[in-house]
N, C-alpha and C. Protein backbone atom coordinates (compact mmCIF):
# COMPACT_ATOMS: atom_id res chain seq x y z
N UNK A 1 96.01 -18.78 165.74
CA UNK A 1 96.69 -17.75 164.96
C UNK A 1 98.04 -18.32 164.51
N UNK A 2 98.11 -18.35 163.35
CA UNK A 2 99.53 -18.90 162.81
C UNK A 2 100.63 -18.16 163.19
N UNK A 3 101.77 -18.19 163.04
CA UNK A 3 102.80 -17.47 162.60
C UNK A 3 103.04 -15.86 162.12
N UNK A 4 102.46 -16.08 160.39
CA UNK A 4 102.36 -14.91 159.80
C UNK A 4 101.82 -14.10 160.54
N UNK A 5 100.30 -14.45 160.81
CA UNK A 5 98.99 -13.65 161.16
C UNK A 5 99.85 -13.02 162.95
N UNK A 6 100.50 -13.88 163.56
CA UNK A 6 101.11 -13.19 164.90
C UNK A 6 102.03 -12.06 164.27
N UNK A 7 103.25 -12.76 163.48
CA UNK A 7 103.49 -11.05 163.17
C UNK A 7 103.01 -9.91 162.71
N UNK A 8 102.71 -10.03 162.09
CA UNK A 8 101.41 -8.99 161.33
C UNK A 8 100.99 -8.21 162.41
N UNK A 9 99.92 -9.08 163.57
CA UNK A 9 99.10 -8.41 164.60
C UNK A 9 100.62 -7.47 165.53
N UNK A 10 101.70 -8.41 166.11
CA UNK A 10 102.17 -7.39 167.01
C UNK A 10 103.01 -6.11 166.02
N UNK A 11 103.21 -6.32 164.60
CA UNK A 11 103.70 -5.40 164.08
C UNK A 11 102.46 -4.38 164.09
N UNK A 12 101.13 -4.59 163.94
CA UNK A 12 100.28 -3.61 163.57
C UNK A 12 100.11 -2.89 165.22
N UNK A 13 100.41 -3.68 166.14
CA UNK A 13 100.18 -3.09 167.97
C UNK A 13 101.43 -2.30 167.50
N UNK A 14 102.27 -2.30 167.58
CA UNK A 14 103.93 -1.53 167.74
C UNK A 14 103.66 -0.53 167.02
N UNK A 15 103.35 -0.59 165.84
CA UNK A 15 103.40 0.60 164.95
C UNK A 15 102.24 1.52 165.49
N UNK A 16 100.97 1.29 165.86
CA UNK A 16 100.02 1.91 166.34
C UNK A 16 99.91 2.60 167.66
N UNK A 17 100.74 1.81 168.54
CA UNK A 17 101.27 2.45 169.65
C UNK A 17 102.72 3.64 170.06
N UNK A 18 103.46 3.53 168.89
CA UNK A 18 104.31 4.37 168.78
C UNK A 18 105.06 4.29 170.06
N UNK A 19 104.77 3.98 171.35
CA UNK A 19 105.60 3.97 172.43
C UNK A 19 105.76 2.06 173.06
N UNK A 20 106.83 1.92 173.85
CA UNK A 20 107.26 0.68 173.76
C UNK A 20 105.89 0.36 174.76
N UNK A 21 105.57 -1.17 174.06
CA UNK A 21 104.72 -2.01 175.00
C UNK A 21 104.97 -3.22 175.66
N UNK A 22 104.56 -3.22 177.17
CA UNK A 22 105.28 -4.40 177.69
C UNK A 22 104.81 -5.69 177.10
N UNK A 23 105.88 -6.76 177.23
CA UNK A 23 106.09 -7.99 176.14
C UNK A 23 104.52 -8.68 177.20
N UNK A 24 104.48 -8.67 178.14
CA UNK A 24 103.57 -9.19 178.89
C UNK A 24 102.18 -8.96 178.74
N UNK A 25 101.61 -7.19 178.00
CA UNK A 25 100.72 -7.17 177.90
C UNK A 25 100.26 -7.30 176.57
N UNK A 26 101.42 -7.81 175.77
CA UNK A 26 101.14 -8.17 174.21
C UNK A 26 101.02 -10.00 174.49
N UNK A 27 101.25 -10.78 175.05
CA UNK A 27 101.43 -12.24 175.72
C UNK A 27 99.81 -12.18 175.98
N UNK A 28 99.06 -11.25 176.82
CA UNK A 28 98.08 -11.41 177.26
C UNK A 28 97.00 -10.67 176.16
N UNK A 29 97.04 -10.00 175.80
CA UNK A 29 95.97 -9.62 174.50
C UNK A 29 96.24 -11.08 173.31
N UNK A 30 97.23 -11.23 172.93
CA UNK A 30 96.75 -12.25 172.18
C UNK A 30 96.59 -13.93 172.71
N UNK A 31 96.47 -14.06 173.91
CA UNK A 31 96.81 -14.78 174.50
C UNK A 31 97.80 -15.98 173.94
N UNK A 32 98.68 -15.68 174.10
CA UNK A 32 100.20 -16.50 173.93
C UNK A 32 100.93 -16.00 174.94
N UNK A 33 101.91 -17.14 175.04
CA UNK A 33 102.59 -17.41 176.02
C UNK A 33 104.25 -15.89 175.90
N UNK A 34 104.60 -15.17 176.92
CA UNK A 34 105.57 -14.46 176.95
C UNK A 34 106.50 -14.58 176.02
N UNK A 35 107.04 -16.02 176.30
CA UNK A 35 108.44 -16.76 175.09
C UNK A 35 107.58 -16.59 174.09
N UNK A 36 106.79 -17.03 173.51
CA UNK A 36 106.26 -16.80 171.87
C UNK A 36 106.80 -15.18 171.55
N UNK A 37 106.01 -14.22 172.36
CA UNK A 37 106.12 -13.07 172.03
C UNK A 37 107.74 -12.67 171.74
N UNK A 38 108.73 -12.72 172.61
CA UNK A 38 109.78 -12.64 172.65
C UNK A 38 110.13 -13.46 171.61
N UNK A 39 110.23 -14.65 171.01
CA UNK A 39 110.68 -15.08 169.80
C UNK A 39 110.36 -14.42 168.40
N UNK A 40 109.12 -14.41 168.30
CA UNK A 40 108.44 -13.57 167.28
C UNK A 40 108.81 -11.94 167.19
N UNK A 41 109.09 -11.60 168.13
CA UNK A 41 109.59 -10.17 168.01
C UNK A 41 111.28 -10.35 167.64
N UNK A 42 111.84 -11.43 168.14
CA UNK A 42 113.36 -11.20 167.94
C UNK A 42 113.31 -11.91 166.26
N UNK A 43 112.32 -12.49 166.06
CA UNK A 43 112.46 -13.02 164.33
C UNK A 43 112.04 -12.00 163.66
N UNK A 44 111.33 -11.13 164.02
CA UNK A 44 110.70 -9.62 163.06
C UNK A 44 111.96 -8.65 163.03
N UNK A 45 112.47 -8.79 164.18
CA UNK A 45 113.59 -7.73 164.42
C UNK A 45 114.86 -8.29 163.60
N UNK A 46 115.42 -9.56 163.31
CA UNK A 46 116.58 -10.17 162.52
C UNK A 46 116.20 -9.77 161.59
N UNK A 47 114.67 -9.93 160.86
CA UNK A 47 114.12 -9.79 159.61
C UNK A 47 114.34 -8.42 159.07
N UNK A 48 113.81 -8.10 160.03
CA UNK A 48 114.62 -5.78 159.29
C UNK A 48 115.70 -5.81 159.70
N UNK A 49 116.59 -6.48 160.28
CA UNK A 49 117.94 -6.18 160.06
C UNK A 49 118.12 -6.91 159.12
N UNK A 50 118.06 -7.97 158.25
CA UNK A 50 118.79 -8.39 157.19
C UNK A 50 118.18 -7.72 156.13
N UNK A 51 117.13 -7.26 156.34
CA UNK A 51 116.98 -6.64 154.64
C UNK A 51 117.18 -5.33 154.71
N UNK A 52 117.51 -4.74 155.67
CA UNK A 52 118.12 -3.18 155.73
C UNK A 52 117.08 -2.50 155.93
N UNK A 53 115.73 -2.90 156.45
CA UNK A 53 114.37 -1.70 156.45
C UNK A 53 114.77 -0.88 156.86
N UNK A 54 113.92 0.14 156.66
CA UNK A 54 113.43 1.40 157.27
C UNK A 54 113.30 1.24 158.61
N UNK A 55 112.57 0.52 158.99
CA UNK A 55 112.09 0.32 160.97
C UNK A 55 113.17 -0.53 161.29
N UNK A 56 112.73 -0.81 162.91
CA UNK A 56 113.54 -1.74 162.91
C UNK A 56 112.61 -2.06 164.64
N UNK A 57 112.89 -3.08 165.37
CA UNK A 57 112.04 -3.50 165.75
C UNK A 57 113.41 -2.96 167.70
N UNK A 58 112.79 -2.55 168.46
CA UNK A 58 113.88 -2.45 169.92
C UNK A 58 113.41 -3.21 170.82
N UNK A 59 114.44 -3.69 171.51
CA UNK A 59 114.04 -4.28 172.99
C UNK A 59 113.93 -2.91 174.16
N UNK A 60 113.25 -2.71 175.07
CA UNK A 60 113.59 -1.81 176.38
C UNK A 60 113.47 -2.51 177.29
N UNK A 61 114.23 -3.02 177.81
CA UNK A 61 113.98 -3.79 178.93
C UNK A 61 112.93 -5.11 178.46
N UNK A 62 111.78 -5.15 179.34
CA UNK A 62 110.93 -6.20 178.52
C UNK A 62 109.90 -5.47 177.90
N UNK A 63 110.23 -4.53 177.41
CA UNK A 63 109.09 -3.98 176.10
C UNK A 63 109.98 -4.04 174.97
N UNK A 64 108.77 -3.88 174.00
CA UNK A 64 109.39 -3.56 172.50
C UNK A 64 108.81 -1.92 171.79
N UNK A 65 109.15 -1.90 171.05
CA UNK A 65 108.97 -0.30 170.21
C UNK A 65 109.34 -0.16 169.20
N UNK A 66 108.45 0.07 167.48
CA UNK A 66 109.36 0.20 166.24
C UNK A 66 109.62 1.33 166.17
N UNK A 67 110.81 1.92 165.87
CA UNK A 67 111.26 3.02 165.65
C UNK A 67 111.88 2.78 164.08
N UNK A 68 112.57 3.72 163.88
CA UNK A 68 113.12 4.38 162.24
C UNK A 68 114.60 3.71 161.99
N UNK A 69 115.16 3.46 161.84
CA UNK A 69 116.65 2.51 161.15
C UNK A 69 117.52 3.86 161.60
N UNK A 70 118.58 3.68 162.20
CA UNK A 70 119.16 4.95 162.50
C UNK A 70 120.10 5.05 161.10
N UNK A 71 120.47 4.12 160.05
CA UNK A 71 120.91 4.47 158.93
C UNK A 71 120.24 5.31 158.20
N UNK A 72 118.77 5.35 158.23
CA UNK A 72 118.42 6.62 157.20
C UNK A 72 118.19 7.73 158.21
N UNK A 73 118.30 8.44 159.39
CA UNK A 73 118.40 9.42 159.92
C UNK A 73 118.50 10.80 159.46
N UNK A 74 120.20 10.89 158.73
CA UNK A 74 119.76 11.61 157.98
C UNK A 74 118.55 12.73 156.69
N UNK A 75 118.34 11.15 156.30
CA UNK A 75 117.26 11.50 155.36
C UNK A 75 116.27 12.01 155.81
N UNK A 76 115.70 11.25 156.89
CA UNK A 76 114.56 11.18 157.13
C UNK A 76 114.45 13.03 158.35
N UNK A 77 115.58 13.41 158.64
CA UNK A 77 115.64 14.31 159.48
C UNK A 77 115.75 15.46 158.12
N UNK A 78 116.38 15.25 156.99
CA UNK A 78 116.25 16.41 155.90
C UNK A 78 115.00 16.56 154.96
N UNK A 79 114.42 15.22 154.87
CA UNK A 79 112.86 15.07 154.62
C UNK A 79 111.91 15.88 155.55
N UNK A 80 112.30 15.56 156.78
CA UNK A 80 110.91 16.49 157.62
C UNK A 80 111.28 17.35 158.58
N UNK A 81 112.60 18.03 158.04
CA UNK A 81 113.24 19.57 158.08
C UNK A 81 113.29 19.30 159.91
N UNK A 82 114.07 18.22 160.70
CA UNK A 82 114.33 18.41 161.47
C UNK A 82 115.71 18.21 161.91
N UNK A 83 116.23 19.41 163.59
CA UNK A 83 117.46 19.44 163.90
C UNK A 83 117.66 18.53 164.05
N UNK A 84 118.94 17.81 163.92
CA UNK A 84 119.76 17.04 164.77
C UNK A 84 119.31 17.69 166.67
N UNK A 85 119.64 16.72 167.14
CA UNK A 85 119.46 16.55 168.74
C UNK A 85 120.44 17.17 169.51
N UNK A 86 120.57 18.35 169.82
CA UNK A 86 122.07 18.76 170.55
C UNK A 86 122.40 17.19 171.62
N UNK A 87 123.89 17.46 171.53
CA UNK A 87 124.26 16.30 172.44
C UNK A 87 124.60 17.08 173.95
N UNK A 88 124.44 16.21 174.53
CA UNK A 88 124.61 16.44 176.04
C UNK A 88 126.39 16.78 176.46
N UNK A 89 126.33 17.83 177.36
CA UNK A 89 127.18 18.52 177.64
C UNK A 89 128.19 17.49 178.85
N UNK A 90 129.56 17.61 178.70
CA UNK A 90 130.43 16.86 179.67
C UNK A 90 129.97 16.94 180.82
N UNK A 91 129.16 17.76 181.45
CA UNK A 91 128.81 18.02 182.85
C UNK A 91 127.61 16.86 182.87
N UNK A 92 126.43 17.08 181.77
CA UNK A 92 125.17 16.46 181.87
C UNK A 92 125.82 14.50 181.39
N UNK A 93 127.02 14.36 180.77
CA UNK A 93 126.90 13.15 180.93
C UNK A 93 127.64 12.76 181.72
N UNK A 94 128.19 13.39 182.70
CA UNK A 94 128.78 13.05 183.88
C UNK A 94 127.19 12.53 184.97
N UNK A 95 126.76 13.22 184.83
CA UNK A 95 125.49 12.91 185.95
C UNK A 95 125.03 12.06 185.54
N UNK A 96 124.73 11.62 184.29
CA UNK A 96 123.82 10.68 183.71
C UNK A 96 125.00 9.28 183.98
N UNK A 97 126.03 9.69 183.52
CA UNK A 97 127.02 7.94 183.92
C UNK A 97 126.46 7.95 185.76
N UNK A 98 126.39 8.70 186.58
CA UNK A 98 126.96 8.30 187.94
C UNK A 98 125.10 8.02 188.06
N UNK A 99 124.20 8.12 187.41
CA UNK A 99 122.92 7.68 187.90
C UNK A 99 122.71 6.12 187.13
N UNK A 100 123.00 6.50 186.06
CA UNK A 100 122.99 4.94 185.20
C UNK A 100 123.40 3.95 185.71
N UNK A 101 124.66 3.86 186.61
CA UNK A 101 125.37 3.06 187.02
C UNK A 101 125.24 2.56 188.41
N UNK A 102 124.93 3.76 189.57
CA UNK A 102 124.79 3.79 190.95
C UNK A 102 122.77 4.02 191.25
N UNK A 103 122.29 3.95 190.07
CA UNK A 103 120.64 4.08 190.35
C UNK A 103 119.90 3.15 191.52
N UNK A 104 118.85 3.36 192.28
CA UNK A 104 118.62 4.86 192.02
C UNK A 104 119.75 5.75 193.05
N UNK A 105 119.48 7.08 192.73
CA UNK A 105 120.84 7.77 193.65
C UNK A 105 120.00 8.95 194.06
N UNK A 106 120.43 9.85 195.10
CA UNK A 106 120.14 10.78 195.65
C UNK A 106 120.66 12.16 194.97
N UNK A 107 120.73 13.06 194.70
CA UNK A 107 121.53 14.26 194.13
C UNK A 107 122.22 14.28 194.84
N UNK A 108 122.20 14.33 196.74
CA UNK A 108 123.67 14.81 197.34
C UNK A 108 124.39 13.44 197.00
N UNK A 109 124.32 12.29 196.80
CA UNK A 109 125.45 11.24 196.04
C UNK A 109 125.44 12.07 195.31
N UNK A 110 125.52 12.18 194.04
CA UNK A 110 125.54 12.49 192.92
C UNK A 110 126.87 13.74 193.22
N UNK A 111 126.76 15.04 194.10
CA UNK A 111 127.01 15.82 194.31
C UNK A 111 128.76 15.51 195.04
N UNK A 112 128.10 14.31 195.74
CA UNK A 112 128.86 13.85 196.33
C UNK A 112 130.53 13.67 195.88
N UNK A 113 129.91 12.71 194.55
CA UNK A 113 131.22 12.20 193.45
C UNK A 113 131.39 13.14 192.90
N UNK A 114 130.84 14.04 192.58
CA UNK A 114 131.52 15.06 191.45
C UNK A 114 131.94 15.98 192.23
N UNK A 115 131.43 16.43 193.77
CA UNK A 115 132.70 17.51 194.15
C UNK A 115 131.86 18.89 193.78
N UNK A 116 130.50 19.25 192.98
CA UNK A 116 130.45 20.12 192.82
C UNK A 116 128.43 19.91 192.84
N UNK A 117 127.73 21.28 192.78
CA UNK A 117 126.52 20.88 192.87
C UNK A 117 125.88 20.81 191.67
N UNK A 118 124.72 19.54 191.38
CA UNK A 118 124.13 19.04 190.43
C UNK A 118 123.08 19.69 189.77
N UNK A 119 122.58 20.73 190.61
CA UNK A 119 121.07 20.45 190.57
C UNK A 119 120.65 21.10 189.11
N UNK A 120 121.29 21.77 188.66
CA UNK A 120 121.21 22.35 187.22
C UNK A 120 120.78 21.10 186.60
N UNK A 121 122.48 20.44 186.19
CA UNK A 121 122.10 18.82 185.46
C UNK A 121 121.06 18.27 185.64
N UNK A 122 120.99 17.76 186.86
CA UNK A 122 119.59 16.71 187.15
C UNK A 122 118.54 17.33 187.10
N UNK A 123 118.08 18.66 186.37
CA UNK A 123 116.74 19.33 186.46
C UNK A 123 116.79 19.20 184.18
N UNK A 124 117.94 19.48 183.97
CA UNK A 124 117.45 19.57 182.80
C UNK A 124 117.53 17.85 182.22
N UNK A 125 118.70 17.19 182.99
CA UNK A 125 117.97 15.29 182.70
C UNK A 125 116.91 15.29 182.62
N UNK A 126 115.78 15.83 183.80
CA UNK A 126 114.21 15.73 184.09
C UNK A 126 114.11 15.49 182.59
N UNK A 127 114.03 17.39 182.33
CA UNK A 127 113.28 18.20 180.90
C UNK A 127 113.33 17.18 179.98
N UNK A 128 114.84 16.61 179.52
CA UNK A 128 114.97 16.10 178.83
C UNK A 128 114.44 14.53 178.58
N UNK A 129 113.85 13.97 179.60
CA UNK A 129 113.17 12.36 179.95
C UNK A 129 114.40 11.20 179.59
N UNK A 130 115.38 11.84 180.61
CA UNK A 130 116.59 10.69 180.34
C UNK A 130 116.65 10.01 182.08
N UNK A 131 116.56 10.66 182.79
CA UNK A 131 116.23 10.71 183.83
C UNK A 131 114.39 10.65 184.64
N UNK A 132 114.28 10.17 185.55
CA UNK A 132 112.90 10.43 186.31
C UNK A 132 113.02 10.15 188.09
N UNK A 133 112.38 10.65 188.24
CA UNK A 133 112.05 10.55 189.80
C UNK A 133 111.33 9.44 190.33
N UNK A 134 112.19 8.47 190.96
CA UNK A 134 112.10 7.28 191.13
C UNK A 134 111.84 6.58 192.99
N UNK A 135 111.43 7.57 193.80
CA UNK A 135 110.82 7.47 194.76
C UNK A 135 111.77 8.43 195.92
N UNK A 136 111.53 8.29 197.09
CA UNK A 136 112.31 8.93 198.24
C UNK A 136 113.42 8.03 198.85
N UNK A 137 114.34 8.23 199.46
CA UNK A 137 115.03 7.64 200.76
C UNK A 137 114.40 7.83 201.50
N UNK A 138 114.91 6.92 202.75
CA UNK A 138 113.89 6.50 203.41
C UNK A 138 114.93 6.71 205.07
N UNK A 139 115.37 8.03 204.53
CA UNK A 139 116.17 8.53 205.67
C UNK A 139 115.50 10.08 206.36
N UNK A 140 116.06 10.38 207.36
CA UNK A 140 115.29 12.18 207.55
C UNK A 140 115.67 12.81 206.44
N UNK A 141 114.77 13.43 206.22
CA UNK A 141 114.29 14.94 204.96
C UNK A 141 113.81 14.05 203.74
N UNK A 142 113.76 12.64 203.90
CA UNK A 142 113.56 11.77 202.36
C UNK A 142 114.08 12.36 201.24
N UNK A 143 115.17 12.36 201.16
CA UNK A 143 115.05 13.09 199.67
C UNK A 143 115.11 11.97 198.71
N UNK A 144 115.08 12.96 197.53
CA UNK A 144 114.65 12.26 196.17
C UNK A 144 115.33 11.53 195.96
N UNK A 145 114.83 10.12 195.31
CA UNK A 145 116.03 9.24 194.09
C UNK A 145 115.58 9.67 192.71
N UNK A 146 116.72 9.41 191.77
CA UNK A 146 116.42 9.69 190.71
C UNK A 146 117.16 8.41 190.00
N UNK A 147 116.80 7.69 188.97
CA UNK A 147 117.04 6.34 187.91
C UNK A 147 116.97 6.63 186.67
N UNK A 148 117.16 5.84 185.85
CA UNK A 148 117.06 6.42 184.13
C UNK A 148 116.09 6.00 183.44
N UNK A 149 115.41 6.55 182.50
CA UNK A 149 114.62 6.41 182.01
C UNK A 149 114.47 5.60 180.34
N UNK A 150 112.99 4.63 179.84
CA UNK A 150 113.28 3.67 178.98
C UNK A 150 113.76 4.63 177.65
N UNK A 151 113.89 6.12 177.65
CA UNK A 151 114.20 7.46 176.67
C UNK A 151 116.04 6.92 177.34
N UNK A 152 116.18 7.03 178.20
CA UNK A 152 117.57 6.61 178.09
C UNK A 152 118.39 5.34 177.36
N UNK A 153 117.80 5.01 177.48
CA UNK A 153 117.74 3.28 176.77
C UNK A 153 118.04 3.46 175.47
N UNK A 154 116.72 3.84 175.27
CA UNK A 154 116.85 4.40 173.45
C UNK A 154 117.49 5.18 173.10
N UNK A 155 117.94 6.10 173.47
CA UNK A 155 118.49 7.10 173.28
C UNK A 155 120.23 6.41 173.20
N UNK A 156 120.99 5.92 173.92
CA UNK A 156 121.88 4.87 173.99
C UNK A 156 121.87 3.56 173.45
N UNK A 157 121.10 3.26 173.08
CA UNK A 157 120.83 2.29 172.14
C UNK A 157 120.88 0.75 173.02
N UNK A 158 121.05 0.73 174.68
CA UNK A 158 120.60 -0.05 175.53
C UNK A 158 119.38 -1.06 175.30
N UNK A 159 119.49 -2.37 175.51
CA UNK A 159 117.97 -2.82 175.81
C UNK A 159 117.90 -2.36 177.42
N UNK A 160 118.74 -2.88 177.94
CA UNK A 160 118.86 -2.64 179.66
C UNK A 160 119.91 -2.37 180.15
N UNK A 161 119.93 -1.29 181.62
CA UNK A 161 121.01 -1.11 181.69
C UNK A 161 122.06 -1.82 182.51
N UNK A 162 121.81 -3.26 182.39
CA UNK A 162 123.00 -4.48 182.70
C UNK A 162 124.03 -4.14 181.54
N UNK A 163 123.33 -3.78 179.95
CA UNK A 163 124.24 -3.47 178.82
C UNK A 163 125.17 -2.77 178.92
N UNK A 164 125.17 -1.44 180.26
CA UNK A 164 126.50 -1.00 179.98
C UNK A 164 127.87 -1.76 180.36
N UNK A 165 128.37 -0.27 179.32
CA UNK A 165 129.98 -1.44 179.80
C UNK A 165 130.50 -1.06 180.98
N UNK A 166 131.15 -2.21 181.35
CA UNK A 166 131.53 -2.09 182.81
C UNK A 166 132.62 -0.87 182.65
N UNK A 167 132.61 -0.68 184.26
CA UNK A 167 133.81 0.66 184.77
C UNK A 167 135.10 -0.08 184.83
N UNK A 168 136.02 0.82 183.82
CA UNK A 168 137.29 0.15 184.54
C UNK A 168 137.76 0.58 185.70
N UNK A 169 138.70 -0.07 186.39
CA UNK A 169 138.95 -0.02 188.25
C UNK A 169 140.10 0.47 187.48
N UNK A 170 139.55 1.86 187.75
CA UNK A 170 141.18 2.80 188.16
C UNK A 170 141.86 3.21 189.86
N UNK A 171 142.75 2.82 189.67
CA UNK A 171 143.33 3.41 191.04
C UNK A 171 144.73 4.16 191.33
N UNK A 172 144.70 5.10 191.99
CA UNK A 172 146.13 6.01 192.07
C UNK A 172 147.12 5.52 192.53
N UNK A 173 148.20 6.23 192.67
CA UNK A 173 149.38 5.12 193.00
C UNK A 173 149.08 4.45 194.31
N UNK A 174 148.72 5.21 195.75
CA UNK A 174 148.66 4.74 196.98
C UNK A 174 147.05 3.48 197.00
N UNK A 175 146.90 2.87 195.47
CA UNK A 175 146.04 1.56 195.50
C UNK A 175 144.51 2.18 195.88
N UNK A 176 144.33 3.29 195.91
CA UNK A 176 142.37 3.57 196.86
C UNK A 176 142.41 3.90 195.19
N UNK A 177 140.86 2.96 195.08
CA UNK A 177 139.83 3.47 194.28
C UNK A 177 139.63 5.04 194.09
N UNK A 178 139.23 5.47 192.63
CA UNK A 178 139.72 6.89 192.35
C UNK A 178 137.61 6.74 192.15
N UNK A 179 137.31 8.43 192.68
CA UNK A 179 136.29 8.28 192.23
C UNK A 179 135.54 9.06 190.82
N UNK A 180 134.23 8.86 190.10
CA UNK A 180 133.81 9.42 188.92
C UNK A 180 134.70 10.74 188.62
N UNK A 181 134.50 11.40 189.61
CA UNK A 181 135.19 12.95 189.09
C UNK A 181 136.66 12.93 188.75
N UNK A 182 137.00 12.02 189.92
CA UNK A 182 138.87 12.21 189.44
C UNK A 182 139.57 10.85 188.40
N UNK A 183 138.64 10.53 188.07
CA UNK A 183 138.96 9.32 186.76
C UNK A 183 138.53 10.22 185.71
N UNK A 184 137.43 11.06 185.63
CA UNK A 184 136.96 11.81 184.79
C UNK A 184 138.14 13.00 184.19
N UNK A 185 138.35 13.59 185.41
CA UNK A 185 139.34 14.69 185.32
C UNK A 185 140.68 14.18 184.89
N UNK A 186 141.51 12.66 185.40
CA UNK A 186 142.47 12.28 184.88
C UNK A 186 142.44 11.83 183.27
N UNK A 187 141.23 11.16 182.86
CA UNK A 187 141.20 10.81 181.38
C UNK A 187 141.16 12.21 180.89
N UNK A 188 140.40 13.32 180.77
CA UNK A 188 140.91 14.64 180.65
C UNK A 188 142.13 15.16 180.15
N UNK A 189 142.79 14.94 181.30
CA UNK A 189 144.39 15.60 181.25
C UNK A 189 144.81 14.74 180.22
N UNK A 190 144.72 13.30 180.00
CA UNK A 190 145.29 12.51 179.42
C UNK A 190 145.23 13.10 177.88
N UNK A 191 144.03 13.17 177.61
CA UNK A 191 143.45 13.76 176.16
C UNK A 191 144.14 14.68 175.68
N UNK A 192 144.46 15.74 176.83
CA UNK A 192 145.03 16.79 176.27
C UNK A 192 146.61 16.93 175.95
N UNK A 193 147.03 15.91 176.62
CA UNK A 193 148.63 15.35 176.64
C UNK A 193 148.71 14.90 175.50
N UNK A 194 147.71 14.38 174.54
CA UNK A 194 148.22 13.27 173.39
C UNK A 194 148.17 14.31 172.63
């Protein structure tokens, strides 16, 4: 299989699958090697970015997925008469930073750093597939972990979440590490000072 004929085929898998497929089980259907796949997808993907397509080609981790150019969004959301996406509420991306970052985590962590209880947030993360339930602790009562999901990714525009940006090390005057809630609450005050 040449070149062309490889892009062609994994563009016609991506588009037909609509959800991301791992790079491994596209390596093994056409039988080529992982690195091929990964090259060929990152040359399809430069390729709609330089000519401005419509699609555009994503990494998730080690899958790929074509989705829509977020430059025509607009259009394409007034073309087929749909809302915009409500954005997530200061509370819900408070939970979502302290799982993204500390995954997987327990809700009482979670509960923990913020000082207040979660379980609202982390039930509508579920609803929303930004979040998933990612096995038990392995302490008495097991409770749940919860991690983020490859809808988080995309949704943030992440390939993985090594991509985020790091935390800056804030600390109060007496030098202890400040935690999510009271870095949260101090950038806050700050906002409202300017």
């Amino acid at each position: 299989m040449n070149l062309n004929e490889l892009e062609n085929t994994l563009e016609a898998i991506l588009f037909a699958a609509g959800d991301p497929v791992p790079a491994d089980r596209l390596a093994s259907v056409l039988s080529v090697p992982r690195e091929t796949v990964h090259s060929v997808m990152q040359n399809l993907s430069d390729h709609y970015s330089y000519e401005k397509r419509g699609i555009r080609v994503i990494k998730l981790e080690n899958s790929y997925q074509l989705c829509t150019n977020p430059l025509y969004a607009d259009m394409i959301r007034a073309a087929l008469e749909t809302r915009k996406a409500p954005q997530l509420s200061a509370s819900l991306m408070e939970v979502l930073s302290i799982i993204a970052y500390k995954q997987p985590v327990t809700r009482a962590y979670i509960e923990q750093v913020r000082g207040v209880d979660s379980t609202y947030s982390v039930s509508v993360l579920l609803e929303k597939n930004l979040i998933y339930e990612a096995g038990r602790l392995d302490v008495p009562g097991r409770p749940m972990l919860f991690a983020t999901t490859s809808n988080f990714l995309r949704a943030f525009g992440l390939t993985s979440v090594d991509d985020l940006p790091e935390l800056p090390e804030i600390y109060s005057d007496g030098g202890e590490q400040l935690t999510f809630h009271t870095a949260a609450i101090q950038a806050e005050e700050k906002e409202e000072d300017t």
